[in-house]
N, C-alpha and C. Protein backbone atom coordinates (compact mmCIF):
# COMPACT_ATOMS: atom_id res chain seq x y z
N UNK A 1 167.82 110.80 73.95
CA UNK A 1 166.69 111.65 73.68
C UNK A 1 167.00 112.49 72.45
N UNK A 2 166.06 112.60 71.73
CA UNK A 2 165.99 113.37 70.24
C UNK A 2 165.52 114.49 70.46
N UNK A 3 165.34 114.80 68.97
CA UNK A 3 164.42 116.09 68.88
C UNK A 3 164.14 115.92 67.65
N UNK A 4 162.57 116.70 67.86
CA UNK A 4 162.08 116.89 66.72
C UNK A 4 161.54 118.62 66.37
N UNK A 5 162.26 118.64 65.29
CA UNK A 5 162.63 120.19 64.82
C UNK A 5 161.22 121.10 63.52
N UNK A 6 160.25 121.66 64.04
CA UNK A 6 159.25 121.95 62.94
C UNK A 6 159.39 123.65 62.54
N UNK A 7 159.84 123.92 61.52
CA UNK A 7 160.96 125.14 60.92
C UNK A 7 161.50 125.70 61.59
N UNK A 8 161.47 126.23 63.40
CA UNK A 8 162.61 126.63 64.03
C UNK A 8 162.39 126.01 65.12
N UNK A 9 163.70 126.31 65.69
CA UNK A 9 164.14 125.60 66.99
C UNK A 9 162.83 125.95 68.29
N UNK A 10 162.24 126.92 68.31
CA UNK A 10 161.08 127.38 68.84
C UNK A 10 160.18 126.84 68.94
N UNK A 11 159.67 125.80 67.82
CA UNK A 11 158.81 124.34 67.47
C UNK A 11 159.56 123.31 67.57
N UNK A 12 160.30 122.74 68.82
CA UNK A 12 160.67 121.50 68.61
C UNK A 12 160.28 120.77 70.07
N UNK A 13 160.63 119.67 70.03
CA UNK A 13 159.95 118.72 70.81
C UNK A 13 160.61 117.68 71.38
N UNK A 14 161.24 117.25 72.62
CA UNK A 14 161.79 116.21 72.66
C UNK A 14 161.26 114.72 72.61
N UNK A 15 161.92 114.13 71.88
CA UNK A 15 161.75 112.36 71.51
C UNK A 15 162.74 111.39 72.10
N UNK A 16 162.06 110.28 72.52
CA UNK A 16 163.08 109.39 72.48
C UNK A 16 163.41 108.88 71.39
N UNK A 17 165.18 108.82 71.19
CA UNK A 17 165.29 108.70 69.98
C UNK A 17 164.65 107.02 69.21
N UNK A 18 164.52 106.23 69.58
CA UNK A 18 163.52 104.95 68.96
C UNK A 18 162.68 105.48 68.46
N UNK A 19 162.09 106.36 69.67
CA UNK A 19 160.47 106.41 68.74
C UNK A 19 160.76 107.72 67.55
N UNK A 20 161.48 108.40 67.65
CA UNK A 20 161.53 109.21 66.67
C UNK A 20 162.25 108.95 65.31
N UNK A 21 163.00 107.83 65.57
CA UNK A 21 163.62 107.11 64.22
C UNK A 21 162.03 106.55 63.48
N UNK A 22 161.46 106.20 64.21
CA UNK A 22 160.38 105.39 63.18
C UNK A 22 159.27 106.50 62.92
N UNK A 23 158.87 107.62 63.58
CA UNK A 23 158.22 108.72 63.25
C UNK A 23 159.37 108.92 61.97
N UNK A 24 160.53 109.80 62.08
CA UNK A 24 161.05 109.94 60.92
C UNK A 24 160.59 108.78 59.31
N UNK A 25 160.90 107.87 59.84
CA UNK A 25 160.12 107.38 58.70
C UNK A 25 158.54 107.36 57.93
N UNK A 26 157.92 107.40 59.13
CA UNK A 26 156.20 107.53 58.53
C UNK A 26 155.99 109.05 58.03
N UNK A 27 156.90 110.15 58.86
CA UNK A 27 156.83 111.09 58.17
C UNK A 27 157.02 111.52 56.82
N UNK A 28 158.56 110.87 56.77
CA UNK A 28 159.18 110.84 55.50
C UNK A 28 157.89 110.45 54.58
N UNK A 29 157.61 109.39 54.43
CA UNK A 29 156.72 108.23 53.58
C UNK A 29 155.52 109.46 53.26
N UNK A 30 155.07 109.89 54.39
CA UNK A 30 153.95 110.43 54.07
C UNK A 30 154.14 112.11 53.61
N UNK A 31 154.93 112.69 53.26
CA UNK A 31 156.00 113.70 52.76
C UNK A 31 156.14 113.89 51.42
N UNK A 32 156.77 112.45 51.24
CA UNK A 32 157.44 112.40 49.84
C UNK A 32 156.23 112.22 48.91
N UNK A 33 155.16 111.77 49.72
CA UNK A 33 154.20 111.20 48.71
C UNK A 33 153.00 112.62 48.30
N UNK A 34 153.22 113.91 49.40
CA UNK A 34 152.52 115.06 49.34
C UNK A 34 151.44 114.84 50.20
N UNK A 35 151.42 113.97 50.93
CA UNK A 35 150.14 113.81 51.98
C UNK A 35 150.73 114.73 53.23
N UNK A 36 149.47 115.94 52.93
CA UNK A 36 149.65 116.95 54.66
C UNK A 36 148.58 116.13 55.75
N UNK A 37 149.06 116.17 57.06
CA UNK A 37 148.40 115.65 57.85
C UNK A 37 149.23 116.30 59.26
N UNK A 38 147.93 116.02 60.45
CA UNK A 38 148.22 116.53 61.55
C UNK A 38 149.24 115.38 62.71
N UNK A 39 150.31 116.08 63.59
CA UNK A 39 151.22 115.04 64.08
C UNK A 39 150.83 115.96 65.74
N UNK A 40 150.44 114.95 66.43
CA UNK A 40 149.94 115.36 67.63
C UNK A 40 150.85 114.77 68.77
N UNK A 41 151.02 115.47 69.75
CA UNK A 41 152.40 114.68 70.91
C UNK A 41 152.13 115.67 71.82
N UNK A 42 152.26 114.36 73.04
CA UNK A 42 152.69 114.75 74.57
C UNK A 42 154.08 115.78 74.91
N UNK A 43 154.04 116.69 74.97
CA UNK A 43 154.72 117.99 75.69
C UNK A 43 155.60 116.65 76.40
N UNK A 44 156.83 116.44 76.96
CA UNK A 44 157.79 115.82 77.85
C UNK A 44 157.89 116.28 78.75
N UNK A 45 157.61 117.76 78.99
CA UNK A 45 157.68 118.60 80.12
C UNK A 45 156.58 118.22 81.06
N UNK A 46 155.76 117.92 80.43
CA UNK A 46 154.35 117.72 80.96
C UNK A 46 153.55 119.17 81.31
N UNK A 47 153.58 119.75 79.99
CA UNK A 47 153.17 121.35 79.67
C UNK A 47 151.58 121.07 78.88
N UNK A 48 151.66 119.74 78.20
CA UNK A 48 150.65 119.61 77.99
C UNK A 48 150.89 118.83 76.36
N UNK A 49 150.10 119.24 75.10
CA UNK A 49 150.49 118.31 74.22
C UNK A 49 150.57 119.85 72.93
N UNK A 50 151.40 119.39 71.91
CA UNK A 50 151.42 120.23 70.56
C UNK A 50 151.19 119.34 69.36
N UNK A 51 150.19 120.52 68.46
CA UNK A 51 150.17 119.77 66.71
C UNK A 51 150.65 120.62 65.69
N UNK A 52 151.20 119.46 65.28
CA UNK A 52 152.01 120.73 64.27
C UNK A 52 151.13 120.25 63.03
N UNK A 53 150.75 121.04 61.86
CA UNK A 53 150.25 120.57 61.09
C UNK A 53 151.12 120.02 60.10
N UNK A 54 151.55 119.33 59.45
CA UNK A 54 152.67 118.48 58.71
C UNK A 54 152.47 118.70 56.95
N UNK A 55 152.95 119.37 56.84
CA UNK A 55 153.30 119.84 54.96
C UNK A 55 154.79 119.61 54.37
N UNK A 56 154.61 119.25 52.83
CA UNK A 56 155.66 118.84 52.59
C UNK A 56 156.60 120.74 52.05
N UNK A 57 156.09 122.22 52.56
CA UNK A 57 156.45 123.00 52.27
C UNK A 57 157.62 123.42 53.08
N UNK A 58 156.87 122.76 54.79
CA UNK A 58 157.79 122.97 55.78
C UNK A 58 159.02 122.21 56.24
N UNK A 59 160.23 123.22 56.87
CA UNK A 59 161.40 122.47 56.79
C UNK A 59 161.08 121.81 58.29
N UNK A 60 161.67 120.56 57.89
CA UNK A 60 161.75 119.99 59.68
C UNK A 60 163.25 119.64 59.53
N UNK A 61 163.03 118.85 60.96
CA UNK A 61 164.68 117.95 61.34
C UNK A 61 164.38 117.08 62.32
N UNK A 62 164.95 116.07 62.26
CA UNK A 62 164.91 114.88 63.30
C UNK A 62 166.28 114.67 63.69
N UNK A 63 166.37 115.57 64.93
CA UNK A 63 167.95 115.24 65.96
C UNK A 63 168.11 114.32 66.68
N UNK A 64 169.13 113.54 66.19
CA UNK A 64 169.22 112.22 66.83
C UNK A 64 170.52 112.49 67.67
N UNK A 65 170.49 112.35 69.08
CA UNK A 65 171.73 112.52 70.28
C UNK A 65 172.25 111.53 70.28
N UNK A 66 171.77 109.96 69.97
CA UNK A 66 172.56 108.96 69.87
C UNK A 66 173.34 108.81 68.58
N UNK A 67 174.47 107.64 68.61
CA UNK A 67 175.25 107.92 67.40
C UNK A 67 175.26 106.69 66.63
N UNK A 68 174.32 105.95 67.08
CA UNK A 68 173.92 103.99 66.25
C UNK A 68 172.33 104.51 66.02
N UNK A 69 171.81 104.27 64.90
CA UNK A 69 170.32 104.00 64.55
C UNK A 69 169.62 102.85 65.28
N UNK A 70 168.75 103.34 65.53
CA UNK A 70 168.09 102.20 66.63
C UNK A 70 167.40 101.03 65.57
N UNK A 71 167.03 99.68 65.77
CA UNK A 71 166.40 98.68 64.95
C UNK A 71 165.02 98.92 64.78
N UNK A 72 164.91 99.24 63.63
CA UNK A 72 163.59 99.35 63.57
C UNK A 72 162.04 98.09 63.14
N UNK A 73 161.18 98.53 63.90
CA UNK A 73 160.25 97.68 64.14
C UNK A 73 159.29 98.11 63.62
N UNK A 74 158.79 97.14 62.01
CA UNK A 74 158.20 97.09 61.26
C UNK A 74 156.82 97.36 61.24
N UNK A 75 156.21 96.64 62.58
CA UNK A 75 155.29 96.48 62.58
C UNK A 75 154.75 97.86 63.18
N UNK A 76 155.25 98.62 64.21
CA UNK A 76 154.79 99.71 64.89
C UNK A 76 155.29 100.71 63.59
N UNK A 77 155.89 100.71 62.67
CA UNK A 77 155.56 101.62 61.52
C UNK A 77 154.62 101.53 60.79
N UNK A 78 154.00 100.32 60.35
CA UNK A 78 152.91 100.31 59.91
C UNK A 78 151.74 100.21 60.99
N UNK A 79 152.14 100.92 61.83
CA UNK A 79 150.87 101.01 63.00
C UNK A 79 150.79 102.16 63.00
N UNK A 80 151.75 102.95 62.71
CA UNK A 80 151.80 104.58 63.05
C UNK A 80 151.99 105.35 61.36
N UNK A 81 151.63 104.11 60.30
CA UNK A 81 151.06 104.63 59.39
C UNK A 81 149.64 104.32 59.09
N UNK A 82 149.17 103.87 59.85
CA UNK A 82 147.33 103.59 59.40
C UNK A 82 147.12 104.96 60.55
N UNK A 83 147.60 105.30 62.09
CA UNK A 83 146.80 106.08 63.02
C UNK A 83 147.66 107.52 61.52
N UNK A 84 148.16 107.73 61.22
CA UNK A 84 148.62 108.94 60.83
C UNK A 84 147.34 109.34 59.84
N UNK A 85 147.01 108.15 58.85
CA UNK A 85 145.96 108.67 57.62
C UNK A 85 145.08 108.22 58.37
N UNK A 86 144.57 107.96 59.65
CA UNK A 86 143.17 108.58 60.47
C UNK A 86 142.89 109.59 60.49
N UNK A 87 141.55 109.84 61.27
CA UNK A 87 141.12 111.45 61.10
C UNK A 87 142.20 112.50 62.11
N UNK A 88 142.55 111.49 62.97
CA UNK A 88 143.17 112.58 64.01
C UNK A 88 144.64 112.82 63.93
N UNK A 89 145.05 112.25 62.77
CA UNK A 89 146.50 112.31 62.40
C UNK A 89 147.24 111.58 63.10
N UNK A 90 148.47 111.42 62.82
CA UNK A 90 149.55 110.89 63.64
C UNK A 90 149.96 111.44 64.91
N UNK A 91 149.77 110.17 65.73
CA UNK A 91 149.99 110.67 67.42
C UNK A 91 150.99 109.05 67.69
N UNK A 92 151.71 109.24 68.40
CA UNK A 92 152.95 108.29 69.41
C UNK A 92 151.63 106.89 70.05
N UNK A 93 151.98 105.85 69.61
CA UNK A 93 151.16 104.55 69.91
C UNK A 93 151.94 103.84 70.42
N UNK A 94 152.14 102.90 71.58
CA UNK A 94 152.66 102.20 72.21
C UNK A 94 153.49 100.94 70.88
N UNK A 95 154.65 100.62 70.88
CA UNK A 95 155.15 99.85 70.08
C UNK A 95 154.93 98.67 70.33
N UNK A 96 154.82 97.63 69.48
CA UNK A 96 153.65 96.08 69.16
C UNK A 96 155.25 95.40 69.11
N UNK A 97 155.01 94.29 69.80
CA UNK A 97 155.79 93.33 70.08
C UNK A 97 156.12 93.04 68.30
N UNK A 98 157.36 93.12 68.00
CA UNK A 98 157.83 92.52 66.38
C UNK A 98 156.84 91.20 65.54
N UNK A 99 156.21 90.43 66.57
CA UNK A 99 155.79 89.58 66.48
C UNK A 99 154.49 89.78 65.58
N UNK A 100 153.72 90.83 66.24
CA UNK A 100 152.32 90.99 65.81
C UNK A 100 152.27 91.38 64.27
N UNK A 101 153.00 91.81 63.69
CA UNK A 101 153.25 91.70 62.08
C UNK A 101 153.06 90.54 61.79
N UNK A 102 151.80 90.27 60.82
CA UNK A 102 151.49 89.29 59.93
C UNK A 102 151.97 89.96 58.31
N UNK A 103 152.92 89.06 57.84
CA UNK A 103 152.83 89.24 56.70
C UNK A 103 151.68 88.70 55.59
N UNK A 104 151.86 89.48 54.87
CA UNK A 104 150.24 89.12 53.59
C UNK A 104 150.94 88.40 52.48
N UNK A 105 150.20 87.78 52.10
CA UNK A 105 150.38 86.92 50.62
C UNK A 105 150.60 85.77 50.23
């Protein structure tokens, strides 16, 4: 289990670390490029859900408790980069069998 860190420890959130390796990335992507957008998630506690609004001003962190990077799966990143530049921002989507990636061209 991870964490995800939005400028203090007071805003953070636990992740499993899989799914938060590949959030780290769509975040990143969508960061570096200056796109702010909203990141919406289920509370773990079952307290209920938080949004953080996502700017490239604010410091985050992605704590990873494991000590191997998990394999990442291509296709549920580019799944959780089309729901992110939706209207409702990026929210946690069930991960797509590796398979369902069609490549183009």
């Amino acid at each position: 289990m991870g964490r995800f860190i939005y400028d203090t420890m007071a805003n953070s959130v636990d992740i499993d670390d899989r799914t938060l390796a590949h959030l780290r990335i769509v975040v990143m992507n969508k960061l570096r490029r200056s796109e702010s957008f909203m990141f919406d998630i289920e509370v773990g506690d079952g307290s209920g859900r938080r949004s953080f609004w996502m700017h490239p001003s604010v410091p985050i962190q992605f704590h990873f408790f494991g000590s191997r990077s998990p394999r990442i799966n291509r296709a549920w990143v580019e799944e959780l980069m089309l729901v992110a530049s939706g209207p409702n921002g990026l929210a946690i989507v069930p991960e797509p069998s590796e398979d369902s990636f069609v490549e183009e061209g």
